[in-house]
C-alpha atoms as a PDB file:
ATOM      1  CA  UNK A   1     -68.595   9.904 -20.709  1.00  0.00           C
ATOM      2  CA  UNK A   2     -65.458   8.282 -21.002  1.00  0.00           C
ATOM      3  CA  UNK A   3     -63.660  11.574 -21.511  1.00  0.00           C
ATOM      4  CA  UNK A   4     -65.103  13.189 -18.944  1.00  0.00           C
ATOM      5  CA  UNK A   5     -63.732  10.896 -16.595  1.00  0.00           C
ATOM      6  CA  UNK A   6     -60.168  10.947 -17.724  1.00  0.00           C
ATOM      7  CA  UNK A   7     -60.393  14.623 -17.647  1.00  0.00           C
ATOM      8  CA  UNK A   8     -61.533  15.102 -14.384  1.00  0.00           C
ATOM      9  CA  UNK A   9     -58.588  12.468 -13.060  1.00  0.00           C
ATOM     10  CA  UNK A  10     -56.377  14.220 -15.179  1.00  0.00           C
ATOM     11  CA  UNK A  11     -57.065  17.748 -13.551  1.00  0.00           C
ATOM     12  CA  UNK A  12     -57.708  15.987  -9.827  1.00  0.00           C
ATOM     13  CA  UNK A  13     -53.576  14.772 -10.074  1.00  0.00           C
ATOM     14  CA  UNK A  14     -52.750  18.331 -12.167  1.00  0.00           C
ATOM     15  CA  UNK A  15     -54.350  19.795  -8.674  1.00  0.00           C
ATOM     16  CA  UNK A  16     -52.367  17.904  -6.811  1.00  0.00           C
ATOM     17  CA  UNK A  17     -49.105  18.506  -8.336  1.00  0.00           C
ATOM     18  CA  UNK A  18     -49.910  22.291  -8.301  1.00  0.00           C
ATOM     19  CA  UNK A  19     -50.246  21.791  -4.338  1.00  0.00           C
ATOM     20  CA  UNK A  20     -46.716  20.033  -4.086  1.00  0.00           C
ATOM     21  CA  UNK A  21     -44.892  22.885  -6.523  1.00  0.00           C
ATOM     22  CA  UNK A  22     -46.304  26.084  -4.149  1.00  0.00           C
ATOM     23  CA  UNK A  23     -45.218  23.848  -1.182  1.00  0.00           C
ATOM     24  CA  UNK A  24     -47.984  23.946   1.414  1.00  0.00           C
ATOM     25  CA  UNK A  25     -46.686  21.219   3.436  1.00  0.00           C
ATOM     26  CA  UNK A  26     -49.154  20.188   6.871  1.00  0.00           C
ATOM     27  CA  UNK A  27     -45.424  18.599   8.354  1.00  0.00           C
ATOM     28  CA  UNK A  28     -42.625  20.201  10.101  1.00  0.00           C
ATOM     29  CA  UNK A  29     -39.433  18.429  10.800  1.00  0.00           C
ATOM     30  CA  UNK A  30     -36.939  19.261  13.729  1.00  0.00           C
ATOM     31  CA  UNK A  31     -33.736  17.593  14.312  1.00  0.00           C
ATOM     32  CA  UNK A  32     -31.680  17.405  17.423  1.00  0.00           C
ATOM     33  CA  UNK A  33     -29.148  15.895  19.640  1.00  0.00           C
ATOM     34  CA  UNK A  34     -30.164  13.739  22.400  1.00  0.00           C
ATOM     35  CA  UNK A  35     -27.246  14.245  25.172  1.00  0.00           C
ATOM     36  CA  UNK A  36     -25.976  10.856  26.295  1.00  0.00           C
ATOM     37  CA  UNK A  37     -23.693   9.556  28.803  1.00  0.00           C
ATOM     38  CA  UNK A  38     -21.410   6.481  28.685  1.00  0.00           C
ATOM     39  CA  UNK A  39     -22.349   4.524  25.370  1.00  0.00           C
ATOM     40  CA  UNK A  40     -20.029   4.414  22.321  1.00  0.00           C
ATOM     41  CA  UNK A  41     -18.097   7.700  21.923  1.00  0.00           C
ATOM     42  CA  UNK A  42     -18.153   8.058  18.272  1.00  0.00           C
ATOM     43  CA  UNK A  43     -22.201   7.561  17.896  1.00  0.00           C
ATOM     44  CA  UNK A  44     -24.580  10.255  18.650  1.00  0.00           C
ATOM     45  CA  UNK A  45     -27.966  10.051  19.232  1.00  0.00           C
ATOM     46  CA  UNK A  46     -30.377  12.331  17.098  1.00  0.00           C
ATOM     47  CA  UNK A  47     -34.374  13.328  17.871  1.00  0.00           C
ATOM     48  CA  UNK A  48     -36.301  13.516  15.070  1.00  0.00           C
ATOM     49  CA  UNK A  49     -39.189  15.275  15.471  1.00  0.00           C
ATOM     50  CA  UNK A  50     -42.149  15.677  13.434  1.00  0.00           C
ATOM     51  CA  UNK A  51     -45.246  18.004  14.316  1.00  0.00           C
ATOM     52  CA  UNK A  52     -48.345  17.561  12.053  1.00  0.00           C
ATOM     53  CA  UNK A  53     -51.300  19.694  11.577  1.00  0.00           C
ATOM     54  CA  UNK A  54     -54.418  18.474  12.696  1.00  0.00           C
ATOM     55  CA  UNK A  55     -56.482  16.060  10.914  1.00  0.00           C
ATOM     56  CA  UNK A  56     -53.571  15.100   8.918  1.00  0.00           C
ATOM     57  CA  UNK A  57     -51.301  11.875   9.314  1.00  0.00           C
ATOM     58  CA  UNK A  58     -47.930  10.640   7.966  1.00  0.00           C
ATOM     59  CA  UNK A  59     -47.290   6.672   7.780  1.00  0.00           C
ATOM     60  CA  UNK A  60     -45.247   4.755  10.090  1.00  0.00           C
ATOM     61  CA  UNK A  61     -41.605   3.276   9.765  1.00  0.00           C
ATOM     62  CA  UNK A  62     -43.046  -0.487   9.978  1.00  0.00           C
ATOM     63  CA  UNK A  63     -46.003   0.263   7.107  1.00  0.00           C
ATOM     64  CA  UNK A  64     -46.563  -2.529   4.889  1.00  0.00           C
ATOM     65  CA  UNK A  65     -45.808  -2.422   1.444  1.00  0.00           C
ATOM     66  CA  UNK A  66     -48.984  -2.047  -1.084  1.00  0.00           C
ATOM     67  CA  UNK A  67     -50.453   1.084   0.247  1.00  0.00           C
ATOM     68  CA  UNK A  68     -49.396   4.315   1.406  1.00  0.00           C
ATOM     69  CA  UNK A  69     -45.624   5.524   1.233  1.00  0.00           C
ATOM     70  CA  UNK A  70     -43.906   4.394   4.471  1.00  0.00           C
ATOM     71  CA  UNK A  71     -41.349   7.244   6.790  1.00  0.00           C
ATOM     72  CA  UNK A  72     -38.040   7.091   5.916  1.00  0.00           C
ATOM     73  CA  UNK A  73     -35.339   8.448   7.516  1.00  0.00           C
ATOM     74  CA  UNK A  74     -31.888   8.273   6.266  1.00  0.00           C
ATOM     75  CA  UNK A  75     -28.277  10.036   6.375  1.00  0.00           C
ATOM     76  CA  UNK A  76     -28.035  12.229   4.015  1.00  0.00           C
ATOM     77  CA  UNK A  77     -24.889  12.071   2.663  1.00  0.00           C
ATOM     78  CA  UNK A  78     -21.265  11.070   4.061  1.00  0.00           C
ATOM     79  CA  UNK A  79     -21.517  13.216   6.572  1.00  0.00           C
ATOM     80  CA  UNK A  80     -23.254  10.431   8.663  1.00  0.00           C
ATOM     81  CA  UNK A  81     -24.395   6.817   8.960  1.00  0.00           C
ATOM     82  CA  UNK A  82     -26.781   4.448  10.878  1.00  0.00           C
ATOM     83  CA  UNK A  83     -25.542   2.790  13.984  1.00  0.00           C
ATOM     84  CA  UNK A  84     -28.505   1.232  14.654  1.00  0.00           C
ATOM     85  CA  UNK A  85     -32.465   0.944  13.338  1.00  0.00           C
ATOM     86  CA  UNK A  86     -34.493   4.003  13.506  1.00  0.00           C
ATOM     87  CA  UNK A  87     -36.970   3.668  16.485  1.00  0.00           C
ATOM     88  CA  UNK A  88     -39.825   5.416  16.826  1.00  0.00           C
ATOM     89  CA  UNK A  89     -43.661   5.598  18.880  1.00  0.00           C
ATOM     90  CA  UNK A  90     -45.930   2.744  18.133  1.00  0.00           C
ATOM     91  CA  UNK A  91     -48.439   3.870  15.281  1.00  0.00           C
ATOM     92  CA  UNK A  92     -51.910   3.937  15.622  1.00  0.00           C
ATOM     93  CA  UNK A  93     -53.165   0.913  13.314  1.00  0.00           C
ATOM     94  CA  UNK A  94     -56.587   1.762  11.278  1.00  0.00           C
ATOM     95  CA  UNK A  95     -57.754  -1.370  10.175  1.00  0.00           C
ATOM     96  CA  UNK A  96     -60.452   0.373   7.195  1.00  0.00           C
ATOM     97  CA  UNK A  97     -58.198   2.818   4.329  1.00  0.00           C
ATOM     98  CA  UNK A  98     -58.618   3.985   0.643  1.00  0.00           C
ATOM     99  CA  UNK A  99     -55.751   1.536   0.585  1.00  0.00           C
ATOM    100  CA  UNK A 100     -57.588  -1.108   0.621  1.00  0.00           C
ATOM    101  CA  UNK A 101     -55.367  -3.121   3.471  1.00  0.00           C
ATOM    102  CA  UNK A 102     -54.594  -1.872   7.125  1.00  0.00           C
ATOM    103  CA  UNK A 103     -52.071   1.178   7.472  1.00  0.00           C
ATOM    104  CA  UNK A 104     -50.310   2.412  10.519  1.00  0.00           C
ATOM    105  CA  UNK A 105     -50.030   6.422  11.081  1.00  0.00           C
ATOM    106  CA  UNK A 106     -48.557   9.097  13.122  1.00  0.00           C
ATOM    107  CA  UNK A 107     -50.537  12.471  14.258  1.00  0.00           C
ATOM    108  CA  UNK A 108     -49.436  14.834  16.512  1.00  0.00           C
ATOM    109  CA  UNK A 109     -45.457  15.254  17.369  1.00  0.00           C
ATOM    110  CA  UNK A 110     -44.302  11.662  17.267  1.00  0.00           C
ATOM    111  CA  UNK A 111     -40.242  11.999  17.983  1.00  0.00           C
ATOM    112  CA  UNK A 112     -38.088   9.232  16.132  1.00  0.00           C
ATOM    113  CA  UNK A 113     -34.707   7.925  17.220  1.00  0.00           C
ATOM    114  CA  UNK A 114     -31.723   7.765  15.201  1.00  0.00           C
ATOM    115  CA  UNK A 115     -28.181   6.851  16.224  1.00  0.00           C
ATOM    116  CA  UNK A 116     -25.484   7.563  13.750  1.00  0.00           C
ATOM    117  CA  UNK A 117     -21.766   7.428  13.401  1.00  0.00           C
ATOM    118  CA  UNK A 118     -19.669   9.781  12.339  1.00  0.00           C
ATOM    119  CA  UNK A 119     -18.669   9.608   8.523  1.00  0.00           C
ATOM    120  CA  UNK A 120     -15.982  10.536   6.229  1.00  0.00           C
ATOM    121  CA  UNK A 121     -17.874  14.286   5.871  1.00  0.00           C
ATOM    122  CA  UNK A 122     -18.952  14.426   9.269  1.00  0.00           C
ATOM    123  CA  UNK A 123     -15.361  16.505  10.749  1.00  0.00           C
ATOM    124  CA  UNK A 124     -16.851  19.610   8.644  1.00  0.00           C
ATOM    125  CA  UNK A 125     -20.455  19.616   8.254  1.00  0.00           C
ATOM    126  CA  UNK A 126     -22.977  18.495  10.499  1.00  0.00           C
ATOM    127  CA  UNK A 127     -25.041  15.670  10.366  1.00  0.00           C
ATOM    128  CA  UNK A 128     -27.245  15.750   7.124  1.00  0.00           C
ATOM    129  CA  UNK A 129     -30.874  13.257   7.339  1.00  0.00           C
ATOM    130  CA  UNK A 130     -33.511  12.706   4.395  1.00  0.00           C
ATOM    131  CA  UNK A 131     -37.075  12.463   6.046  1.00  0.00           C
ATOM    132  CA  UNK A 132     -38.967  10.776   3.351  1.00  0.00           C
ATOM    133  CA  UNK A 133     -43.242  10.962   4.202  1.00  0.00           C
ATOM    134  CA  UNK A 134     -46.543  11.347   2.651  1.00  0.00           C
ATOM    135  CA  UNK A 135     -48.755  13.159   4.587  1.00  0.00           C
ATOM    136  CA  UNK A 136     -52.498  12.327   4.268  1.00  0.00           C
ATOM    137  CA  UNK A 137     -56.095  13.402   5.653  1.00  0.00           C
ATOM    138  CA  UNK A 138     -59.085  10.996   5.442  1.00  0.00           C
ATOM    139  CA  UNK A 139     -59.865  12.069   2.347  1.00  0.00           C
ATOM    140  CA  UNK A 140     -56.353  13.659   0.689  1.00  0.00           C
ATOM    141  CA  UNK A 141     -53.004  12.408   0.247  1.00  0.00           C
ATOM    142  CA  UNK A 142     -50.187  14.600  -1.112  1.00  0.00           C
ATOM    143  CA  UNK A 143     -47.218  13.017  -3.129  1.00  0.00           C
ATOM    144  CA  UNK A 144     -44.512  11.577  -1.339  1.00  0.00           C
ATOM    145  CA  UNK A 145     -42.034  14.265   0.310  1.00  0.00           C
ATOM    146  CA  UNK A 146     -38.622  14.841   1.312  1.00  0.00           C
ATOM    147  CA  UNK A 147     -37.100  16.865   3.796  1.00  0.00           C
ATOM    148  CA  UNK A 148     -33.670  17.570   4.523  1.00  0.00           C
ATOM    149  CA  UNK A 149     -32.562  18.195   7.987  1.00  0.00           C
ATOM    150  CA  UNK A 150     -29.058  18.947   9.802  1.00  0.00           C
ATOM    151  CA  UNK A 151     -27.971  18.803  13.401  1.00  0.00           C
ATOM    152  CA  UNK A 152     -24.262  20.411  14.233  1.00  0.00           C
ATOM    153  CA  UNK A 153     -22.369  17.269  15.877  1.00  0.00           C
ATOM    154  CA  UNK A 154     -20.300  18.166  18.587  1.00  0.00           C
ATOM    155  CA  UNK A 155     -16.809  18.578  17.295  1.00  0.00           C
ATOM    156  CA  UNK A 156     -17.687  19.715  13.927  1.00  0.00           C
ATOM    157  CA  UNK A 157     -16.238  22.294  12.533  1.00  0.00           C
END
């Protein structure tokens, strides 16, 4: 009996590491420039934007550690850098989760904020993010993903 249930676990996570290699991913990411006036002149203002499938969820900027994997979103490389924290909507708590302990999610198209400053690589490329999420349903999670997005910064070449 004992093998049977190590088998079965061991083709449930062979399943779902077939699903992340083909790449069927319920989360698109968009990234763009929020036009601003006055402010600091070297920081720009991005939109991320995130639109989900429905009945799936991705976990919030402020989740607690011990459970799902928490959003990320980070420069990318020199091009950019924070200037500030990364806002976003407030997440819809559910109290009851497979975790085990409260989680807070996203559905829908929940748009984060991100202001960043102008880095060493950011005169030739534009600005470069890492979107790190795990998408989940009430009953499937996929593995941890990350998505790379660029916005063209005014003035870039």
């Amino acid at each position: 009996m004992q093998v049977s249930l190590k088998l079965v676990i061991w083709l449930s996570v062979l399943a779902v590491s077939s699903a992340q290699a083909q790449g069927p991913d319920p989360v698109r990411w968009s990234v763009a420039i929020v036009p601003t006036r006055g402010g600091t002149p070297d920081v720009v203002t991005l939109a991320v934007t995130a639109s989900i499938e429905p009945g799936w969820k991705v976990y919030s900027l402020t989740q607690t550690s011990g459970g799902p994997y928490p959003l990320r979103i980070a420069p990318g490389g020199e091009s950019v850098v924070l200037a500030g924290a990364v806002t976003g909507p407030t997440p819809i708590v559910q109290e009851t989760s497979a975790f085990g302990i409260p989680v807070e999610v996203y559905g829908g198209e929940p748009r984060f904020v991100v202001p960043v400053r102008v880095g060493s690589g950011g005169s030739k490329a534009g600005a470069e993010l890492r979107v790190r999420y795990q998408a989940c349903t009430e009953t499937t999670c996929l593995p941890p993903r990350t998505a790379t997005l660029v916005a063209q910064l005014p003035g870039a070449r």
